[in-house]
Protein backbone atom coordinates (compact mmCIF):
# COMPACT_ATOMS: atom_id res chain seq x y z
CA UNK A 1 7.16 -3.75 3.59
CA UNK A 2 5.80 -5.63 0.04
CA UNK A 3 3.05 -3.59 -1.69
CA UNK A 4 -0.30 -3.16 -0.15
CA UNK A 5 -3.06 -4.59 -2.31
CA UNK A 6 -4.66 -1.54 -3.72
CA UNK A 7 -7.97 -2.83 -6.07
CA UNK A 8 -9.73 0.52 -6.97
CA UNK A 9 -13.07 0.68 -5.38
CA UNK A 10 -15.66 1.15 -7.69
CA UNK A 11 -15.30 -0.61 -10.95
CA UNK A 12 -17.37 1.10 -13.55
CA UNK A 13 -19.77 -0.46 -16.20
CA UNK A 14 -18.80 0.09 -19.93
CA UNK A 15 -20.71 2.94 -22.20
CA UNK A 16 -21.51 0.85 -25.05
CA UNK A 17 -22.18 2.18 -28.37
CA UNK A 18 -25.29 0.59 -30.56
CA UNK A 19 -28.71 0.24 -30.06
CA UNK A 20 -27.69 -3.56 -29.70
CA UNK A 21 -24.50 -3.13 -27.14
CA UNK A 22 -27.08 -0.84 -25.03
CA UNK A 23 -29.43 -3.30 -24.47
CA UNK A 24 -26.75 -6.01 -23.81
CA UNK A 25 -25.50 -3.17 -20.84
CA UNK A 26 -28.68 -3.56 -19.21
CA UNK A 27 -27.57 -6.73 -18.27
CA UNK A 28 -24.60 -6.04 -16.79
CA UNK A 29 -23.88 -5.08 -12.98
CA UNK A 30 -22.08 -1.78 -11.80
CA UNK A 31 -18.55 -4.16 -10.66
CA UNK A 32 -18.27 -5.00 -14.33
CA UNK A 33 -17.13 -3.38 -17.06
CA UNK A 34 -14.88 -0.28 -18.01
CA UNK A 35 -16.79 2.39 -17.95
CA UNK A 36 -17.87 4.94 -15.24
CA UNK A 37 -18.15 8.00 -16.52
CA UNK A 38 -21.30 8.91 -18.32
CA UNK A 39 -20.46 10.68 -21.67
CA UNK A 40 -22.06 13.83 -23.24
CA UNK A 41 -23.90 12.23 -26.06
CA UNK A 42 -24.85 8.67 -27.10
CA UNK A 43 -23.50 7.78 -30.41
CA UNK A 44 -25.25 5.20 -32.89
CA UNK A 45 -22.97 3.45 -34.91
CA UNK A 46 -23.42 1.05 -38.06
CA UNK A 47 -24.06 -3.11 -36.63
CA UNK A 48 -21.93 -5.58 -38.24
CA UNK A 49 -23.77 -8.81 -40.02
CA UNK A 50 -25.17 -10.54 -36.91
CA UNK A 51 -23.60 -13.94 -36.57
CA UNK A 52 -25.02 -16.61 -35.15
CA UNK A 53 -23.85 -19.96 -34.62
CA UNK A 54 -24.47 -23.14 -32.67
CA UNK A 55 -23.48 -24.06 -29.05
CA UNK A 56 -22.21 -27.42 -28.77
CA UNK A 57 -22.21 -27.07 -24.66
CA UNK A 58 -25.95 -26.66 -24.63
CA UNK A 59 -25.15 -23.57 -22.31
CA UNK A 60 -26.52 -20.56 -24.37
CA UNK A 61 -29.19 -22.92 -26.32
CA UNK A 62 -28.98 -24.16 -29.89
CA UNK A 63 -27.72 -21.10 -30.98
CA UNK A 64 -26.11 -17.72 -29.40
CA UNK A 65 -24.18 -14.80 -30.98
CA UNK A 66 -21.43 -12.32 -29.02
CA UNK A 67 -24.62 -10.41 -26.87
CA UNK A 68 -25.41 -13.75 -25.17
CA UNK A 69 -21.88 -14.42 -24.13
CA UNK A 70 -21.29 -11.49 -22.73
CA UNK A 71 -24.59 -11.35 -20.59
CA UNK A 72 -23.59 -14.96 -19.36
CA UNK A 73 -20.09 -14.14 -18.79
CA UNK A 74 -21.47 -11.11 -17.00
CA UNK A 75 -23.70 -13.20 -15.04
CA UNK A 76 -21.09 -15.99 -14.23
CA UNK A 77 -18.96 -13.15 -12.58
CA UNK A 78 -21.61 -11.42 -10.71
CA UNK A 79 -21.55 -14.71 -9.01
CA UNK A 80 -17.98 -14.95 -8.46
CA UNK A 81 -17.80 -17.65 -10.93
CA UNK A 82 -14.62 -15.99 -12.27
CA UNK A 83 -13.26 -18.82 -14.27
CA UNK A 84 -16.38 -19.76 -16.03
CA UNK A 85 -17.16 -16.47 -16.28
CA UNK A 86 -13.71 -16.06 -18.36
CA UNK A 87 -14.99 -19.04 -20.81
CA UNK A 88 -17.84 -16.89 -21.66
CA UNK A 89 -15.88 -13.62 -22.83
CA UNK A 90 -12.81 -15.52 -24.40
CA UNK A 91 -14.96 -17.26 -26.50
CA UNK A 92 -16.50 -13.95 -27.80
CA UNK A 93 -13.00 -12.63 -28.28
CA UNK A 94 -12.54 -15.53 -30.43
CA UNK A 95 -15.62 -16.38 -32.25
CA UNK A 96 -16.58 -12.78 -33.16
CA UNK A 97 -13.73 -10.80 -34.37
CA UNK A 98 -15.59 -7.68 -35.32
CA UNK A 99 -18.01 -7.28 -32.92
CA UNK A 100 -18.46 -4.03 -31.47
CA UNK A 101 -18.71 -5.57 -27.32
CA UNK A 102 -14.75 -6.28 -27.64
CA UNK A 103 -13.93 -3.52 -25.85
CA UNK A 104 -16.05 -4.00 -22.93
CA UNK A 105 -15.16 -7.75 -22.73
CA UNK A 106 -11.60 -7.37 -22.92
CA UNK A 107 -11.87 -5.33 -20.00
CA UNK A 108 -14.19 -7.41 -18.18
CA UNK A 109 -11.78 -10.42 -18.87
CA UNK A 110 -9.18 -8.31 -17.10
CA UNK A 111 -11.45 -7.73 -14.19
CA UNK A 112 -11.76 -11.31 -13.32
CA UNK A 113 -8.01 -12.09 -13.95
CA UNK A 114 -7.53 -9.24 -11.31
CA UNK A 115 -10.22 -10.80 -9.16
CA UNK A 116 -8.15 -14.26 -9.33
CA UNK A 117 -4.90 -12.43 -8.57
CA UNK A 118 -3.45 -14.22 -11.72
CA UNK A 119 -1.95 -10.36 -12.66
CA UNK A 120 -0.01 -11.31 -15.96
CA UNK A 121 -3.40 -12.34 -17.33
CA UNK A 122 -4.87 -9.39 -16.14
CA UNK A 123 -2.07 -6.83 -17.53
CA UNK A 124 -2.23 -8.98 -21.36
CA UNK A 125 -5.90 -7.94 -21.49
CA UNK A 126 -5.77 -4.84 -20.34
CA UNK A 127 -2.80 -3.74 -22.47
CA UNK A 128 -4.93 -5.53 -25.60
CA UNK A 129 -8.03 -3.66 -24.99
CA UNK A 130 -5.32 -0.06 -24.90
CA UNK A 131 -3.45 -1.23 -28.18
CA UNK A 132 -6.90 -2.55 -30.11
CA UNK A 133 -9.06 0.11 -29.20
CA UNK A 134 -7.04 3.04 -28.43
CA UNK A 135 -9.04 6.75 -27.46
CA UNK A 136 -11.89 5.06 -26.08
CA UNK A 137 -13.41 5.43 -22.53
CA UNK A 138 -13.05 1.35 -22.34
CA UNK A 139 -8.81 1.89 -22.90
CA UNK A 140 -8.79 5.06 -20.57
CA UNK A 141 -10.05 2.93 -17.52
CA UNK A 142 -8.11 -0.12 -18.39
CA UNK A 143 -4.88 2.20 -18.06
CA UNK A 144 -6.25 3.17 -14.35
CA UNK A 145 -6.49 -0.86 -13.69
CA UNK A 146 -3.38 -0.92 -15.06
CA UNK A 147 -1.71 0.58 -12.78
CA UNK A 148 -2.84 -1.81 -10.04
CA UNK A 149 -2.16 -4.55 -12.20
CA UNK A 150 1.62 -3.36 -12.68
CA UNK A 151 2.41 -2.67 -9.27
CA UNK A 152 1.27 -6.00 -8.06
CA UNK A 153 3.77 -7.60 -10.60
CA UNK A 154 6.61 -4.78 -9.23
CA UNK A 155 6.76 -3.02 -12.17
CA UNK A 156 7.38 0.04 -10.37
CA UNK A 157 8.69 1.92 -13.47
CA UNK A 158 6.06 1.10 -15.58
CA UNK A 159 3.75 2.58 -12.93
CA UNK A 160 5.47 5.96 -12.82
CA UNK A 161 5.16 7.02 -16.17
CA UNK A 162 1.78 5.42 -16.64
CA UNK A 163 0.11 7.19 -13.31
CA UNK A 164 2.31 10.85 -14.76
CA UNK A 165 0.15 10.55 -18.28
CA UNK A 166 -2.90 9.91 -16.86
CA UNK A 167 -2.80 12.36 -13.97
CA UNK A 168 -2.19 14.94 -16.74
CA UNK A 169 -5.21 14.18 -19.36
CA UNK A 170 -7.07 17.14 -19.54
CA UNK A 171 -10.76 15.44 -18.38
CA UNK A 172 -9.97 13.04 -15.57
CA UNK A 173 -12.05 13.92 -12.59
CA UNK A 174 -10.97 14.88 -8.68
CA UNK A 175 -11.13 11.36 -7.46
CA UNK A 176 -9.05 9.87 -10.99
CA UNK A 177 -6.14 12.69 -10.38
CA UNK A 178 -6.08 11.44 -6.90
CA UNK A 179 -5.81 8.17 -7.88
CA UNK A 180 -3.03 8.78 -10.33
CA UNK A 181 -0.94 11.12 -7.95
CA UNK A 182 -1.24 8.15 -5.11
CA UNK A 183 0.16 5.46 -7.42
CA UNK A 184 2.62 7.36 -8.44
CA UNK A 185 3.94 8.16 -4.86
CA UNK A 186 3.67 4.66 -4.08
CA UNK A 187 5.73 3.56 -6.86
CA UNK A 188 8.52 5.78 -5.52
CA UNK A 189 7.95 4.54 -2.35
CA UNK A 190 8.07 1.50 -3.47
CA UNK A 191 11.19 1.42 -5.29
CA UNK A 192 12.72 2.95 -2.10
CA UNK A 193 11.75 -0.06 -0.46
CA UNK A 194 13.84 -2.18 -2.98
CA UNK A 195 16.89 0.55 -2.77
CA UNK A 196 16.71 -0.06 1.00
CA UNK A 197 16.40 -3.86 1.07
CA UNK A 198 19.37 -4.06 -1.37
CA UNK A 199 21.52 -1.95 0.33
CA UNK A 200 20.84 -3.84 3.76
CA UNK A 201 21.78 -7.21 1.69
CA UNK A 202 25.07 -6.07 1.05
CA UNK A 203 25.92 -4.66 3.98
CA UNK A 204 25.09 -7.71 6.09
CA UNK A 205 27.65 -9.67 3.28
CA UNK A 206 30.22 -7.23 3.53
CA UNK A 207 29.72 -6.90 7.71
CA UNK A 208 32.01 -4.05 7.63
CA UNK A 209 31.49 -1.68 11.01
CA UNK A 210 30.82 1.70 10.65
CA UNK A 211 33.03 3.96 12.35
CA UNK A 212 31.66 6.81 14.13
CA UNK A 213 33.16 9.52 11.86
CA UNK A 214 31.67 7.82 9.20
CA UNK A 215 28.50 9.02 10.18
CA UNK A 216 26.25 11.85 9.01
CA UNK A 217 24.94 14.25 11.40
CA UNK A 218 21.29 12.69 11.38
CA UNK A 219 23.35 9.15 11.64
CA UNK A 220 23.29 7.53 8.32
CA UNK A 221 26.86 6.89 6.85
CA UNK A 222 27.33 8.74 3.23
CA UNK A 223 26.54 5.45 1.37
CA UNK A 224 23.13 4.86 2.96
CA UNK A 225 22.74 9.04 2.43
CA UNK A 226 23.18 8.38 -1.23
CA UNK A 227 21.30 4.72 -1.83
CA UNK A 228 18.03 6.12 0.46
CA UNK A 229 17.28 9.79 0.24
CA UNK A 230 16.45 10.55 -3.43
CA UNK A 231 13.67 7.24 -3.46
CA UNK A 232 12.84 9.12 0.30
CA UNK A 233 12.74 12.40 -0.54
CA UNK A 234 10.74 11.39 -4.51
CA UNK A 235 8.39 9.17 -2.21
CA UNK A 236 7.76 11.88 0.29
CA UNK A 237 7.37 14.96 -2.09
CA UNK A 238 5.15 13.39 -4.42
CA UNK A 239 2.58 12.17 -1.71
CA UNK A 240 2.65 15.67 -0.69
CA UNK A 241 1.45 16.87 -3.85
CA UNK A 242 -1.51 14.03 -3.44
CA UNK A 243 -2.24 15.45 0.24
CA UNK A 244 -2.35 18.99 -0.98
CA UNK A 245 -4.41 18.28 -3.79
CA UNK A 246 -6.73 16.42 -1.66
CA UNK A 247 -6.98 19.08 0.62
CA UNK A 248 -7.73 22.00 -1.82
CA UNK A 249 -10.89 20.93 -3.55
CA UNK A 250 -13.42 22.99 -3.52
CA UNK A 251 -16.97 22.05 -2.81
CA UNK A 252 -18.16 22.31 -6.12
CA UNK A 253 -14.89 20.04 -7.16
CA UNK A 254 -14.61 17.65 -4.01
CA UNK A 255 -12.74 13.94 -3.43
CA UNK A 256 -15.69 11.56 -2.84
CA UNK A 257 -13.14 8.59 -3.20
CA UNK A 258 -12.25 8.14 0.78
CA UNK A 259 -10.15 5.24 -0.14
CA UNK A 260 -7.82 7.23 -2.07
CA UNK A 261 -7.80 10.00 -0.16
CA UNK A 262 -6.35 7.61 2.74
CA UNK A 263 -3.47 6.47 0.75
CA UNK A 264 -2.37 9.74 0.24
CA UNK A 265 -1.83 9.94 3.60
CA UNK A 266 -0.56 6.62 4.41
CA UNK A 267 1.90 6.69 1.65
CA UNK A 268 3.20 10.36 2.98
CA UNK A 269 3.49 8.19 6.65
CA UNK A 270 4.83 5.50 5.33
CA UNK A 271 7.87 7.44 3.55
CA UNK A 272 8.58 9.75 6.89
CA UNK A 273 8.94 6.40 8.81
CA UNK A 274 11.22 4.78 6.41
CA UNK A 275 13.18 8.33 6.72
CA UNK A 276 13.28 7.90 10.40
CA UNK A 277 14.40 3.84 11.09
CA UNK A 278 16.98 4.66 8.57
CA UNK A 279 18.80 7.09 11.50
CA UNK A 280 20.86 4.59 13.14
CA UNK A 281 21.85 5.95 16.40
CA UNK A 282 25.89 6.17 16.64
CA UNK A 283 28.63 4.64 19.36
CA UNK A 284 29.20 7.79 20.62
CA UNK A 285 28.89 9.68 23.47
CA UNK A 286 25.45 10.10 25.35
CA UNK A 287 25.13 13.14 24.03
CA UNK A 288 25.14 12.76 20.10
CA UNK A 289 23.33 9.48 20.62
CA UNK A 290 20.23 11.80 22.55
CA UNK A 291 20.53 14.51 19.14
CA UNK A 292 20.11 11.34 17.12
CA UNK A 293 17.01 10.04 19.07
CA UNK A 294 15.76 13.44 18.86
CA UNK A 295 16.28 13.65 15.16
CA UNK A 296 14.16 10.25 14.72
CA UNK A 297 11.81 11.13 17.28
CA UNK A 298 10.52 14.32 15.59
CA UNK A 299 10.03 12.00 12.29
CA UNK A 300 8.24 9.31 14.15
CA UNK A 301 6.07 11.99 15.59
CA UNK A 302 5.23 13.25 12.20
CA UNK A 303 5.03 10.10 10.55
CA UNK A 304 1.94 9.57 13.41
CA UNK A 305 -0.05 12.69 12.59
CA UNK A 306 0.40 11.46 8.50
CA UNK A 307 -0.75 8.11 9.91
CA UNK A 308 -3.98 9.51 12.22
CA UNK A 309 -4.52 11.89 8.88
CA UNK A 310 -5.33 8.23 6.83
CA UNK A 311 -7.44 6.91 9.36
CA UNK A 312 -9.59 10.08 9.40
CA UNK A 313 -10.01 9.46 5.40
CA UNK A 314 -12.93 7.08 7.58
CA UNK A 315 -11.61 3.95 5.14
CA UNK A 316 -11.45 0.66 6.86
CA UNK A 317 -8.29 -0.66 5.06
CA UNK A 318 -6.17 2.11 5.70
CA UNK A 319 -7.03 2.73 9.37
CA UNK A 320 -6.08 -0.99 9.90
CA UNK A 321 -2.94 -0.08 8.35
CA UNK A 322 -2.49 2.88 10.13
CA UNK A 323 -2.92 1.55 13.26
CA UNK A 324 -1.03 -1.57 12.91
CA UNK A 325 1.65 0.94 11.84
CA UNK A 326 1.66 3.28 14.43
CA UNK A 327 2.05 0.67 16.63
CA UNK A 328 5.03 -1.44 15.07
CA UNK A 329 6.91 2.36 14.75
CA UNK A 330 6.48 2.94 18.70
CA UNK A 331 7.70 -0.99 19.00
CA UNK A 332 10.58 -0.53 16.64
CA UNK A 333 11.40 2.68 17.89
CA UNK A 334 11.54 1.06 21.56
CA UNK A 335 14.12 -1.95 20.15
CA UNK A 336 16.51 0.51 18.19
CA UNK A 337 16.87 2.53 21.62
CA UNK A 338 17.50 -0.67 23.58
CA UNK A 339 19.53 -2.34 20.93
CA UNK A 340 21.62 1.00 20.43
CA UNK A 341 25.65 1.26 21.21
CA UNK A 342 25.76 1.88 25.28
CA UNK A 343 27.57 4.89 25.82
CA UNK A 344 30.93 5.44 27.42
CA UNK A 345 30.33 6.16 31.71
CA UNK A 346 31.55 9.51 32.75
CA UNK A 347 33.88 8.61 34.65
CA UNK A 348 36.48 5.28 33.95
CA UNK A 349 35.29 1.78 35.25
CA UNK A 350 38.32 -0.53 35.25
CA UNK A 351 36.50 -3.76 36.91
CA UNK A 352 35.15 -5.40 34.08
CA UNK A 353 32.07 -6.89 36.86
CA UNK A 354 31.59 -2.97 37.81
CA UNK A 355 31.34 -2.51 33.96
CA UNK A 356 29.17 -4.86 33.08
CA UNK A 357 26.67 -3.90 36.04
CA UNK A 358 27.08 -0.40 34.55
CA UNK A 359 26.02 -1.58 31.39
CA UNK A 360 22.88 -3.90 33.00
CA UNK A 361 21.77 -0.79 35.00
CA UNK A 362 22.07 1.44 31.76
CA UNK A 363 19.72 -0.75 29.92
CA UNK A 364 17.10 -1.15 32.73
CA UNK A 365 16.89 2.47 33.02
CA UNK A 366 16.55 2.84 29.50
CA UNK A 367 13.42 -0.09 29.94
CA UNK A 368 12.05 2.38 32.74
CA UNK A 369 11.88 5.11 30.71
CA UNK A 370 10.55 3.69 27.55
CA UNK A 371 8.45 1.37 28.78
CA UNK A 372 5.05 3.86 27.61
CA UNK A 373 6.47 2.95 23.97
CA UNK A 374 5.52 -0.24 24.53
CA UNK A 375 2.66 0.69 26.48
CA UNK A 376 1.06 3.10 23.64
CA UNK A 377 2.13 0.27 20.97
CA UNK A 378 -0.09 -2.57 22.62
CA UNK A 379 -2.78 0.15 23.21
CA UNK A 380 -2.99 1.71 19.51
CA UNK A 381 -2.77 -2.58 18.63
CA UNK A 382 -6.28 -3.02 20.75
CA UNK A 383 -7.87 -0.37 19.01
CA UNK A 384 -7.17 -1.29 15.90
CA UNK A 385 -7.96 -5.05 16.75
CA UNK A 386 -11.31 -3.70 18.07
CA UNK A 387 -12.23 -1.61 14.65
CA UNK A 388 -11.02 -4.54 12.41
CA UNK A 389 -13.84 -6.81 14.25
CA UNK A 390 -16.38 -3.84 14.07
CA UNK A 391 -15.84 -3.48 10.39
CA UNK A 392 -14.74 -7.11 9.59
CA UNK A 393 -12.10 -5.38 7.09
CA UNK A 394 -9.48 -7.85 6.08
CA UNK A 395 -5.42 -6.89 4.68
CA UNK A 396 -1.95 -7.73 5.57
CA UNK A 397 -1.91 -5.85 8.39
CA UNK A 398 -5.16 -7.02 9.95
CA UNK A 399 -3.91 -10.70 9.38
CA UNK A 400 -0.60 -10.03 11.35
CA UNK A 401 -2.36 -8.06 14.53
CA UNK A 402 -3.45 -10.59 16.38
CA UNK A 403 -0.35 -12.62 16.73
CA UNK A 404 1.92 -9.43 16.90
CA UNK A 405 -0.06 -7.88 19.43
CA UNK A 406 -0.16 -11.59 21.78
CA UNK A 407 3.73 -11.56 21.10
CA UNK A 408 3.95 -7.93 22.94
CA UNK A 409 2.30 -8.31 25.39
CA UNK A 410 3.82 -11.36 26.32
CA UNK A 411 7.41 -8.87 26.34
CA UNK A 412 5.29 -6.58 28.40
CA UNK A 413 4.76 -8.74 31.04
CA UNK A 414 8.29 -10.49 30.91
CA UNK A 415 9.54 -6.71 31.15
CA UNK A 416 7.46 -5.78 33.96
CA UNK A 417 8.79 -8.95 35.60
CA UNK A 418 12.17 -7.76 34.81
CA UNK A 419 11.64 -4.37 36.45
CA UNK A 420 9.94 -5.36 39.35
CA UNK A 421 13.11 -7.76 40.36
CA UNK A 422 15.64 -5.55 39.87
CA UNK A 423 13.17 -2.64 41.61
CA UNK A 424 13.44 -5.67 44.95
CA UNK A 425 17.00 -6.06 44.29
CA UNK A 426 17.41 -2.30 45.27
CA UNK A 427 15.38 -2.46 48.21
CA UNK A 428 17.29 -5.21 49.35
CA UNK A 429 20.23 -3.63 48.71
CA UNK A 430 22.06 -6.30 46.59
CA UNK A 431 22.83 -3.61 43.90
């Protein structure tokens, strides 16, 4: 699973500090900017000289200073005219060294970087406006884009310590600490991810068989033990700490940020389901293998509730990604069973036909059986289909529905097919 693309929702305008800076905010729209929170007091400060010079474009008139670039760049972006947009505040990081609307414009030359997806631009600005103008509302907020910005360039690292200082500043608000806690959690979920897809690398070079008594008792050998469960059990603990502090605001101190509030959740899902496909089920004998299943099965079952917990957060993205989620875990869950090491029979088969009809019979009871996985998977995939086109939400996971969901049904039927044969087959006696 690669990172989910996380923008924080409401972008906030910058406070800007001179009579002249004020009246340039009234310009600019509520998606620009790095500011948000109102402060206490306005302060006036002393203007620099006012410099104006001439605009060879023609674009600003014969002559503009740093105010009129940023209300055009501001204007160019509340169009979507990123790039142009970008023209506009680099040249006022250029051409006016010591004006006082670098702070905002750093950050709003960020913002459209981010908006482009071109992150490494994004991060440089960012990290100038923190290391130029340090202790300022404008730096505090570019830290919080930060942390987007750092996690889509896998920076995972960087994102833990960056999310731990700014979850502990004494005057963030509800939905900020939120914020925080869930980045952090993802990074460790993240970084899980890369522990996990390393480790399976290796093991499919070294394609070594594991031995039974090389298993644990929840049936992952020692080595996978070691590689998975401290990212797991960092991943899991620290989006518990985001759930509970969701949960235990107070009405006077309450999360208004749903979107947040749903990736606490999802992130806690997401690490219980990576804890529960990493339980390979043993060759052993029926009865381990069904305390295996049962091991994963109460994980999977847990991991659901975490997953219906994000969709109630009433967020489009994440119930898209819940419920394409839910039903890839009851689809994977279904083709680890069937894939699984057939056990031993009871009693000795020395035909090797008889055998192999033992093990053909084994698996089509197994389909039998487990056939409502597949069932609840296409049903939880229709439901979410049907609230991605009521919402019109677009991510990852409501870009790979409809194809996954025409691919299972398509093994539904062929299944059903498969059944209903053999089911003749009996009646006909031929088995």
């Amino acid at each position: 699973m690669s990172s989910p693309v996380l923008a924080r929702p409401h972008l906030r305008r910058p406070f800007l500090t001179s009579f002249l800076t004020l009246a340039c905010a009234a310009a600019a729209f509520p998606s620009l900017g790095c500011g948000g929170r109102q402060p206490k007091s306005r302060t006036v400060v002393d203007m620099p000289p006012l410099k104006v010079v001439a605009d060879p474009s023609g674009e600003l008139g014969a002559n503009y200073d740093a105010a009129a670039l940023f209300d055009r760049g501001v204007a160019l972006a509340e169009d979507a005219k990123y790039r142009a947009a970008l023209r506009q505040f680099d040249r006022l990081l250029e051409e006016f060294p010591q004006d006082p609307l670098r702070p905002p414009t750093y950050y709003n030359a960020g913002w459209c970087y981010l908006q482009l997806s071109q992150w490494d631009k994004a991060e440089t600005r960012f990290k100038q406006l923190v290391d130029h103008h340090p202790g300022t509302g404008h730096a505090r907020d570019a830290q919080f884009q930060r942390m987007r910005v750092l996690g889509e360039l896998g920076r995972w690292q960087e994102v833990l310590t960056l999310a731990d200082s700014l979850e502990k500043l004494p005057d963030v608000d509800p939905d900020e600490r939120l914020e925080a806690l869930c980045r952090y959690a993802n990074a460790h979920l993240q970084m899980a991810i890369q522990q996990l897809a390393t480790h399976q690398l290796g093991a499919q070079e070294n394609q070594q068989p594991k031995s039974p008594e090389s298993q644990t008792a929840e049936g992952a050998s020692p080595q996978e033990e070691s590689l998975q469960k401290p990212a797991l059990d960092l991943a899991q603990l620290a989006a518990h700490r985001a759930v509970s502090y969701a949960r235990t605001r107070s009405d006077e101190d309450p999360i208004t940020n749903n979107f947040y509030l749903g990736m606490a959740h999802f992130v806690l899902a997401e690490s219980l389901r990576m804890r529960s496909e990493a339980i390979e089920i043993p060759e052993a004998a029926l009865a381990t293998q069904r305390a295996t299943l049962e091991t994963r099965a109460a994980l999977l079952l847990k991991a659901q509730r975490a997953y219906f917990d994000a969709m109630g957060s009433k967020h489009p993205h994440w119930a898209a990604a819940s419920g394409y989620q839910i039903g890839s875990m009851y689809d994977g869950f279904w083709t680890m069973v069937m894939e699984s090491p057939i056990p031993e029979p009871q009693e000795p088969i020395e035909s090797e036909e008889l055998l192999e009809l033992y093990r053909r019979e084994y698996r089509l009871g197994l389909a039998r059986i487990l056939k409502p996985l597949l069932d609840h998977a296409v049903r939880y995939w229709e439901l979410t289909e049907a609230m991605v086109a009521r919402t019109g939400v677009e991510n990852r996971w409501s870009q790979r529905l409809g194809e996954d969901l025409a691919t299972l049904r398509e093994r539904v039927a062929l299944l059903e097919q498969t059944l209903a044969e053999s089911d003749k087959d009996r009646e006909d006696g031929n088995i």
